[in-house]
C-alpha atoms as a PDB file:
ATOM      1  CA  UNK A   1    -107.686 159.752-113.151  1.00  0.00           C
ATOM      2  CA  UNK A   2    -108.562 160.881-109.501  1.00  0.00           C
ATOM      3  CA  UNK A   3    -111.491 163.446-109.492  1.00  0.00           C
ATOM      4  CA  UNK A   4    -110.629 165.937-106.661  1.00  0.00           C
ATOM      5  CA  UNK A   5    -112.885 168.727-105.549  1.00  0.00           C
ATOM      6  CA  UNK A   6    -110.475 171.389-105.605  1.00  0.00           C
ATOM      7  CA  UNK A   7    -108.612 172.629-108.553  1.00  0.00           C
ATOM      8  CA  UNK A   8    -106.016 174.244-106.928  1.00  0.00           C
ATOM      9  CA  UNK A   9    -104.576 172.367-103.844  1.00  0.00           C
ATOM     10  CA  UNK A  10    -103.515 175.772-102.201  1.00  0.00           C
ATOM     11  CA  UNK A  11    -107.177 176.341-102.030  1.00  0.00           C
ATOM     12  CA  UNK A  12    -108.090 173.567 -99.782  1.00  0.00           C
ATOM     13  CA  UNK A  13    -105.408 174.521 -97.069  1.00  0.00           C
ATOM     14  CA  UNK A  14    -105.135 178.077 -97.028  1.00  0.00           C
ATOM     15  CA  UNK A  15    -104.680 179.632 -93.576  1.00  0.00           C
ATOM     16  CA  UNK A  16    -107.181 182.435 -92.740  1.00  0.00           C
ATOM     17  CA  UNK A  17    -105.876 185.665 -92.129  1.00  0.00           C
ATOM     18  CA  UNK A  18    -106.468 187.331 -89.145  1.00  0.00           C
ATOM     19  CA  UNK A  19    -107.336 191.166 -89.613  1.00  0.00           C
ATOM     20  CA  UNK A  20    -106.602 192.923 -85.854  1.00  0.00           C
ATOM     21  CA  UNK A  21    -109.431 195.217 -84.979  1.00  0.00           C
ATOM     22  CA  UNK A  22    -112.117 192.897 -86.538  1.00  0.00           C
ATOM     23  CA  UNK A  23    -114.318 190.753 -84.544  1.00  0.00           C
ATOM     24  CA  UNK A  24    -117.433 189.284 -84.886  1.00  0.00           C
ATOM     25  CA  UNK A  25    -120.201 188.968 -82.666  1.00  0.00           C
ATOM     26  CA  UNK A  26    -119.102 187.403 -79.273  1.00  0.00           C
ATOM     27  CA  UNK A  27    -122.065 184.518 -78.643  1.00  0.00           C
ATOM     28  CA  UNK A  28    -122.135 184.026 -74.757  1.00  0.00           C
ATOM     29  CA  UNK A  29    -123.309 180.939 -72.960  1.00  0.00           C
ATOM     30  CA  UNK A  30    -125.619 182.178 -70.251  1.00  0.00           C
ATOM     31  CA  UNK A  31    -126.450 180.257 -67.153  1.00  0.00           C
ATOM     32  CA  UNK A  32    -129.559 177.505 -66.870  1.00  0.00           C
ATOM     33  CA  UNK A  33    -132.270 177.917 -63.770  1.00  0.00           C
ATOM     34  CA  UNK A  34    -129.995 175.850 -62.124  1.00  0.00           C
ATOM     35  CA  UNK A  35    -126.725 176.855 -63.188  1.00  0.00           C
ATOM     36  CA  UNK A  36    -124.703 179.557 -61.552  1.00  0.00           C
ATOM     37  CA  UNK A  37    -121.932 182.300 -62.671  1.00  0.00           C
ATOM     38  CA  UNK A  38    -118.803 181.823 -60.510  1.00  0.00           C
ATOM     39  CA  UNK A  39    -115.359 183.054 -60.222  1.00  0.00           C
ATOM     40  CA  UNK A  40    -112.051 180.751 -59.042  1.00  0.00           C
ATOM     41  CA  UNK A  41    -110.596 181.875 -56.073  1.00  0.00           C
ATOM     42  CA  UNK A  42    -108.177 179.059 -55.189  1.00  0.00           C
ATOM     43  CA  UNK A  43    -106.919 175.553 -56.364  1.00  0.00           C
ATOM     44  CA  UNK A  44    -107.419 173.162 -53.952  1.00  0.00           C
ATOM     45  CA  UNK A  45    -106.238 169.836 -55.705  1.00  0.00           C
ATOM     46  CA  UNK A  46    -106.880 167.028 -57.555  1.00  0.00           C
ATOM     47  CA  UNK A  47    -109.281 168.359 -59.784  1.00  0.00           C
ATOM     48  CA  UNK A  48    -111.101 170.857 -57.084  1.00  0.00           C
ATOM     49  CA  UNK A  49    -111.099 174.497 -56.265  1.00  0.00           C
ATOM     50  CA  UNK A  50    -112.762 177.034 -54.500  1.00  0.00           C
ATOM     51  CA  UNK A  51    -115.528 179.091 -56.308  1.00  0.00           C
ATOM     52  CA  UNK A  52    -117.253 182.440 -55.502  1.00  0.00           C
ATOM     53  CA  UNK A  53    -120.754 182.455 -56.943  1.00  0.00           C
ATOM     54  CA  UNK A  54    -123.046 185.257 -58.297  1.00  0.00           C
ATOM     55  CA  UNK A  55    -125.879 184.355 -55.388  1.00  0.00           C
ATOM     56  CA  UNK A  56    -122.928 184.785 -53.072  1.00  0.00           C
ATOM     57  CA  UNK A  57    -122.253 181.562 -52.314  1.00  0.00           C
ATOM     58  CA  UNK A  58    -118.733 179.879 -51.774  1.00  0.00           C
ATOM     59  CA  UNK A  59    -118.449 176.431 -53.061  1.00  0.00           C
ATOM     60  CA  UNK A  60    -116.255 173.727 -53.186  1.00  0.00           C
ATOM     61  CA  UNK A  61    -116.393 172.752 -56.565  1.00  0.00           C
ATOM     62  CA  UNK A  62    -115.108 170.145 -58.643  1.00  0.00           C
ATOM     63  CA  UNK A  63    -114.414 169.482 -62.671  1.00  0.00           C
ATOM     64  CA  UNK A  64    -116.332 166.473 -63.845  1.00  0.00           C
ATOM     65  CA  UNK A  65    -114.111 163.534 -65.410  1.00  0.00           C
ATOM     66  CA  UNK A  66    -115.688 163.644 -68.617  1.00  0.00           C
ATOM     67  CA  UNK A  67    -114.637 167.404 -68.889  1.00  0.00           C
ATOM     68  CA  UNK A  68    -110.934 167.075 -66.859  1.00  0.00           C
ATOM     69  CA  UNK A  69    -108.781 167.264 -69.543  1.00  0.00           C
ATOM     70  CA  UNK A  70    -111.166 169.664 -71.720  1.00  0.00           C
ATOM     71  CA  UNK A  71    -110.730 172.547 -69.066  1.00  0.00           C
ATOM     72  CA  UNK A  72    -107.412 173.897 -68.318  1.00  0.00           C
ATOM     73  CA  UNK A  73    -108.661 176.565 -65.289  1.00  0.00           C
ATOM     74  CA  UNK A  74    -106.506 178.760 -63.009  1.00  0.00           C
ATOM     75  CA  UNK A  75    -107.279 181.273 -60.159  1.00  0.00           C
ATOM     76  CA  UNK A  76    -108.870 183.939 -61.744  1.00  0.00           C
ATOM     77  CA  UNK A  77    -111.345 182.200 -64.328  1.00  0.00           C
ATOM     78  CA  UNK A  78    -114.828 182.955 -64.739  1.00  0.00           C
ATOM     79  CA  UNK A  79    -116.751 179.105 -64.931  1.00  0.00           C
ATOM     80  CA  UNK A  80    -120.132 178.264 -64.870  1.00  0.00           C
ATOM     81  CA  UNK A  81    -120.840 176.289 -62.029  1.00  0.00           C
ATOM     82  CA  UNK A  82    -124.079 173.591 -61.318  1.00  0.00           C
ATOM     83  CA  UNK A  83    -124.699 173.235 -57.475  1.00  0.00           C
ATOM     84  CA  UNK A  84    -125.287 169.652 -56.455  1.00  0.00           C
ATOM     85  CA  UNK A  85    -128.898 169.042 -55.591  1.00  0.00           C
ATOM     86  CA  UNK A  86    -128.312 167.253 -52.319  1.00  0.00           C
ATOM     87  CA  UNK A  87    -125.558 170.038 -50.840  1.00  0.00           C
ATOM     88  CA  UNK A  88    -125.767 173.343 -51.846  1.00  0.00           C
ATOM     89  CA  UNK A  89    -122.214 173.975 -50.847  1.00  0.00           C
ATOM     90  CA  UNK A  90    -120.582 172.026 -53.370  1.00  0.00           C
ATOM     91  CA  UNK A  91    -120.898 172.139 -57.082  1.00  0.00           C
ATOM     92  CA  UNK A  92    -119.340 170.853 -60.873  1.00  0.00           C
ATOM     93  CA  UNK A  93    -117.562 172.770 -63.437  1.00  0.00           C
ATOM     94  CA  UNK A  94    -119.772 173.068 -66.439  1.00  0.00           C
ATOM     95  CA  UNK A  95    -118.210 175.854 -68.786  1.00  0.00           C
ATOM     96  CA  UNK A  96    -115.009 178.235 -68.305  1.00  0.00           C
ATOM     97  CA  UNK A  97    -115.600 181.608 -70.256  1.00  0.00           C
ATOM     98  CA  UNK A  98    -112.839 183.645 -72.667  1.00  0.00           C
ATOM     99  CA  UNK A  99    -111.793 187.122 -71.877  1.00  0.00           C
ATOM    100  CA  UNK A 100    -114.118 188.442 -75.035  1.00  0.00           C
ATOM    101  CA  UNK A 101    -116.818 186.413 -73.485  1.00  0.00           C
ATOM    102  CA  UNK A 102    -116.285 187.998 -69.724  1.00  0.00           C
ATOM    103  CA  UNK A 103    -116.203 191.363 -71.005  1.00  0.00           C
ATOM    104  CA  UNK A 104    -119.307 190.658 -72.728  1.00  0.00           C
ATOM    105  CA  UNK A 105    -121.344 189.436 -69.850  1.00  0.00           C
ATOM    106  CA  UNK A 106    -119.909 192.540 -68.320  1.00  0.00           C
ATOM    107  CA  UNK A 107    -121.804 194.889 -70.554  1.00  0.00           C
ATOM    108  CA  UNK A 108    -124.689 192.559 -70.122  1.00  0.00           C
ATOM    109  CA  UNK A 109    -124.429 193.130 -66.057  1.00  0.00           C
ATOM    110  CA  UNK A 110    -124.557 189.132 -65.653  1.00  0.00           C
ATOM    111  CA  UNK A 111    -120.891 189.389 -63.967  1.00  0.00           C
ATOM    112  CA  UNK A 112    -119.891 191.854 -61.201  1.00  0.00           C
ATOM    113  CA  UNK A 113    -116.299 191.959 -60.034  1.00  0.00           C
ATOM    114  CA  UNK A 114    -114.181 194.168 -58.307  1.00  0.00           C
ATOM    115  CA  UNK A 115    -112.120 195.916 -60.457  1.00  0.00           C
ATOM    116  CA  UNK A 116    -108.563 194.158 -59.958  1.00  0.00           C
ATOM    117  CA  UNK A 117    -110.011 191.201 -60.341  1.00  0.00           C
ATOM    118  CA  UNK A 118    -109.906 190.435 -64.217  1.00  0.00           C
END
């Protein structure tokens, strides 16, 4: 006779219900010392795209290969973006934020946008 841990079966793969209204906290990954808060302005190709930075900085900016099929990004996205060492004006994909997460480091006053931006 098989020992199983759950009595009931329906127990062990019961969906969770999803009450509208409730959330709970929104944890938000802030930025390292070198790490920088950018927005996507354009794709470029091939894995690149244009990226307007908090410290006002443009960069050309690239998603590393061991995160290319882990981040699905469009125009639009709010990323966190390292800056190479060697050329400032290029930089890797580290993170791409949710909307609860954007309007989150909007309260904070980490992200400033113009308003018909997000």
């Amino acid at each position: 006779m098989a020992f199983s841990k759950f009595k009931d079966k329906s127990k062990k793969n019961k969906a969770k219900v999803f009450v509208p209204g409730h959330e709970g906290p929104v944890r938000v990954k802030l930025p390292n010392e070198k790490e920088v808060i950018g927005i996507i302005i354009q794709r470029v190709g091939g894995s690149r795209m244009i990226v307007s930075c908090m410290d006002g900085k443009t960069r050309n900016c690239r998603v590393p290969g061991r995160k290319r099929r882990g981040l699905w990004l469009r125009e639009g996205d709010a990323i966190i973006v390292e800056p190479w060492e060697f050329d400032n004006d290029k930089g890797d994909v580290l993170f791409k934020y949710t909307d609860n997460q954007v309007m989150k480091l909007k309260q904070m006053g980490k992200l400033t946008t113009e308003e018909g931006e997000f």
